[in-house]
N, C-alpha and C. Protein backbone atom coordinates (compact mmCIF):
# COMPACT_ATOMS: atom_id res chain seq x y z
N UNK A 1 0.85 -1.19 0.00
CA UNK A 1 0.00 0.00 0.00
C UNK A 1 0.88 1.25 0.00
N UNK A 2 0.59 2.11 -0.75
CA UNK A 2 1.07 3.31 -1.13
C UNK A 2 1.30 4.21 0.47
N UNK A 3 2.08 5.26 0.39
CA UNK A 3 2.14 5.88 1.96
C UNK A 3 1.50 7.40 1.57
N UNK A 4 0.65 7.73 2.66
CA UNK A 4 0.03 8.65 2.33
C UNK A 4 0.75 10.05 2.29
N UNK A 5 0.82 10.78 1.25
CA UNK A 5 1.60 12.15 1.06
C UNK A 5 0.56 13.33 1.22
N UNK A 6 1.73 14.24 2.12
CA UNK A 6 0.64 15.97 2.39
C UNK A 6 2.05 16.65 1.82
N UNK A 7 1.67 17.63 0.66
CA UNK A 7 2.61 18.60 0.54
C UNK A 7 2.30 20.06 1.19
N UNK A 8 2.99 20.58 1.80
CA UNK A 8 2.69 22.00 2.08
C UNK A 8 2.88 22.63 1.67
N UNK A 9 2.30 23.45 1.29
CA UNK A 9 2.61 25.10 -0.09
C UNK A 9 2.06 26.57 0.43
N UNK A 10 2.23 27.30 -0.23
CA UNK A 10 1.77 28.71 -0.18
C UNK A 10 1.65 29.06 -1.70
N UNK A 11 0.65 30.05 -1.54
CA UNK A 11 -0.35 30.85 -2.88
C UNK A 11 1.32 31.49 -3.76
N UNK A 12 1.15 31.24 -5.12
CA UNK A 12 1.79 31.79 -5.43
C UNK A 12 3.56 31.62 -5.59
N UNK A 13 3.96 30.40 -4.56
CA UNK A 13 5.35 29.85 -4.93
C UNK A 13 5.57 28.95 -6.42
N UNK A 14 6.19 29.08 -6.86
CA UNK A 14 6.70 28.85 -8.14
C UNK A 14 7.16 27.17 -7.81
N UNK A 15 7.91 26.87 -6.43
CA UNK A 15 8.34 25.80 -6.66
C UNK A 15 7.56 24.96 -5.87
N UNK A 16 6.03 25.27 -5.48
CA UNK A 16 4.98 24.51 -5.19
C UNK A 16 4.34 23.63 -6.25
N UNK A 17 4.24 25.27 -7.46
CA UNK A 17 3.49 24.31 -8.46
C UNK A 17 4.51 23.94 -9.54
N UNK A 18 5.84 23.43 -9.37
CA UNK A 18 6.88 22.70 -9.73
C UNK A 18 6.50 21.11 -9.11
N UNK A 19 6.46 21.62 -8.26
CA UNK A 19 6.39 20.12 -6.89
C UNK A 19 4.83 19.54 -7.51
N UNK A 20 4.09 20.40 -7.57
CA UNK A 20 2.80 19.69 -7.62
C UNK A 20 2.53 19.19 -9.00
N UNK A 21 3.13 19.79 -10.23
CA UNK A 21 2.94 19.10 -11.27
C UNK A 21 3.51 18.56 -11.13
N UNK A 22 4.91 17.99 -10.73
CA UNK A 22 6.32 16.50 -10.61
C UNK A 22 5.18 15.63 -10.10
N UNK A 23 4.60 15.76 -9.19
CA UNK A 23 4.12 14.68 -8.25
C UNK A 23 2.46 13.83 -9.05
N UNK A 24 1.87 15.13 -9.87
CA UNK A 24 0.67 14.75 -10.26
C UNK A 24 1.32 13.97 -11.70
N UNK A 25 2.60 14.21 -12.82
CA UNK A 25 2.63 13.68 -13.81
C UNK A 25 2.91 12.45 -13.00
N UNK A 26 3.81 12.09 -12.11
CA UNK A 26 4.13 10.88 -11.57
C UNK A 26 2.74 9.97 -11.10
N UNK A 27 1.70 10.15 -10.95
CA UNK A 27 0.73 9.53 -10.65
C UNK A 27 0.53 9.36 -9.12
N UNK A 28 1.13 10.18 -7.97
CA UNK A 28 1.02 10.42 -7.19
C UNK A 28 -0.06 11.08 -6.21
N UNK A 29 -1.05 10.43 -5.42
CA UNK A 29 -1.89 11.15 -4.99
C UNK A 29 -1.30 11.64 -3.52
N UNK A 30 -1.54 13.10 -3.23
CA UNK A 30 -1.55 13.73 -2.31
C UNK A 30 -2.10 14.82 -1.48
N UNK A 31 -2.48 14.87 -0.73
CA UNK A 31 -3.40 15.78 0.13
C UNK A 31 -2.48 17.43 0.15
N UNK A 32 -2.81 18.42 -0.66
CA UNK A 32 -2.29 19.96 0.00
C UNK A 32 -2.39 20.70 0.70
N UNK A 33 -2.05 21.53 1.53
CA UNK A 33 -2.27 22.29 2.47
C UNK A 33 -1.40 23.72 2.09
N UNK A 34 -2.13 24.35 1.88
CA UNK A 34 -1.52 25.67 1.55
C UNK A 34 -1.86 26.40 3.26
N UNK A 35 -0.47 27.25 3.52
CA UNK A 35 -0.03 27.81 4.90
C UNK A 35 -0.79 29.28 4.82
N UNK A 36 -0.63 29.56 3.56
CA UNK A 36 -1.61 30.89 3.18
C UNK A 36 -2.78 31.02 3.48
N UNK A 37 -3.45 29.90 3.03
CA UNK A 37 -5.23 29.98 3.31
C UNK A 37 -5.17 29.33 4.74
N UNK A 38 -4.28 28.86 5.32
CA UNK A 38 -4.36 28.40 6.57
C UNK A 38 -3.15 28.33 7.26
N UNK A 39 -3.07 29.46 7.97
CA UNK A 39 -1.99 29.86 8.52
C UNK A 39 -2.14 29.36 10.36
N UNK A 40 -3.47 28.83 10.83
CA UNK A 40 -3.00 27.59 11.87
C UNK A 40 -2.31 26.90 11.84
N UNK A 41 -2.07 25.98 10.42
CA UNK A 41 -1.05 24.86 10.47
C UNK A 41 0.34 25.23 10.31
N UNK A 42 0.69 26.30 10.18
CA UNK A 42 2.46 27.01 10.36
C UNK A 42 2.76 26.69 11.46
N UNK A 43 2.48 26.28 12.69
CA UNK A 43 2.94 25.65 13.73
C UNK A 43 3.65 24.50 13.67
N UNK A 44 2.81 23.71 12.77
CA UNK A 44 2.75 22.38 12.69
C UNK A 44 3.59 22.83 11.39
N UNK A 45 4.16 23.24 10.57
CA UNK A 45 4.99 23.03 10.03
C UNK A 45 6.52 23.14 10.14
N UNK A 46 6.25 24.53 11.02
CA UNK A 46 8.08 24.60 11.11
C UNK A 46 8.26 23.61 12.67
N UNK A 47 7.46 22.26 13.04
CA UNK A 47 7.78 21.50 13.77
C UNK A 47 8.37 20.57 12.77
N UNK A 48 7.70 20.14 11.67
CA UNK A 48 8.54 19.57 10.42
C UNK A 48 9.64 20.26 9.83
N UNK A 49 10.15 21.08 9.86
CA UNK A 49 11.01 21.94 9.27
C UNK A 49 12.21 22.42 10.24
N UNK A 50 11.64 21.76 11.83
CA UNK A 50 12.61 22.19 12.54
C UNK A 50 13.55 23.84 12.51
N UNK A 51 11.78 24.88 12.88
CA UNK A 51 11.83 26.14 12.27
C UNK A 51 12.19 26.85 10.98
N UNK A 52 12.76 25.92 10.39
CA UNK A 52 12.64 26.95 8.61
C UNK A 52 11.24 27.06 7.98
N UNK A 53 11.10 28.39 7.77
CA UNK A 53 10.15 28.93 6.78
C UNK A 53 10.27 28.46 5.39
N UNK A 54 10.15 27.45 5.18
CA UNK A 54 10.27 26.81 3.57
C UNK A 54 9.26 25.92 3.41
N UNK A 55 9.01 26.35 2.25
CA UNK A 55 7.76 25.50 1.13
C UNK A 55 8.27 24.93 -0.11
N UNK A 56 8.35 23.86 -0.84
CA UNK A 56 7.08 22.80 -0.55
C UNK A 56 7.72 21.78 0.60
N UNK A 57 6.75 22.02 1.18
CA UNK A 57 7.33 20.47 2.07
C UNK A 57 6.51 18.99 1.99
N UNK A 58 6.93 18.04 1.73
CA UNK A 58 6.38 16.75 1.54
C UNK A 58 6.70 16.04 2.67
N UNK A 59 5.40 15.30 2.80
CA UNK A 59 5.35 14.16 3.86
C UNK A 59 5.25 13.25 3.44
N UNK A 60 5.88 11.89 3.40
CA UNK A 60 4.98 11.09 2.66
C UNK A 60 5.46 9.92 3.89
N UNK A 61 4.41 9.14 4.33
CA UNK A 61 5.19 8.48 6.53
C UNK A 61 5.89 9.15 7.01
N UNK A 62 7.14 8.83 7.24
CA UNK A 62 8.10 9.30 8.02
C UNK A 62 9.19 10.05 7.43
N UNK A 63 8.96 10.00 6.11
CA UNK A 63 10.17 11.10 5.43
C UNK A 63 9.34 12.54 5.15
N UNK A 64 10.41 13.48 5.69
CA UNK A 64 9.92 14.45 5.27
C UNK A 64 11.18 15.63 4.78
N UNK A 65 10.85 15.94 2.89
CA UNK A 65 11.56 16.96 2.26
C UNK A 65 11.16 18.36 2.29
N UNK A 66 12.00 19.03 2.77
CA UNK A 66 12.01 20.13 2.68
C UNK A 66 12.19 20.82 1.84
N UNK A 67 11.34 21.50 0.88
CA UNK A 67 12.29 22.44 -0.42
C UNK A 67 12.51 21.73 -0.90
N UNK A 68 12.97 20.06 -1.34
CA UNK A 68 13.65 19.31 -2.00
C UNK A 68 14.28 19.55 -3.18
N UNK A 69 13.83 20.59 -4.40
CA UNK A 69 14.40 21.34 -5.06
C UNK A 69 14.34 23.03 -5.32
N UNK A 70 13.96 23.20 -3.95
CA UNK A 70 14.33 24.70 -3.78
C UNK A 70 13.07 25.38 -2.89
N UNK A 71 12.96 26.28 -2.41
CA UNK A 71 11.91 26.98 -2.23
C UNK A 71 12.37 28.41 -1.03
């Protein structure tokens, strides 16, 4: 069984919707959360980020990329 992926983004980053077309041509399903329209979950992110302000971040179980190619 596939592991479930959340990417985190904000309105308007360039290397969100980099990340999000890579992931959708790959056939990848994943849940988004943009920090913009919901800026509660910025808590909960720079606990993944171990305080950096960077987007996109992917979860997918227990790995989690930060920026993986930039942000």
């Amino acid at each position: 069984m596939a592991e479930h992926v959340t990417m985190y983004v904000k309105t308007g980053c360039p290397y969100c919707a980099a990340m999000r077309r890579k992931l959708t041509d790959k056939g990848v399903a994943f849940a988004e959360v943009n920090v913009s329209e919901r800026p509660e979950v910025i808590p909960e992110l720079l606990k993944l980020t171990k305080g950096k302000r960077l987007v996109p971040v992917i979860v997918e179980g227990a790995r989690i990329s930060v920026a993986p190619e930039g942000g």
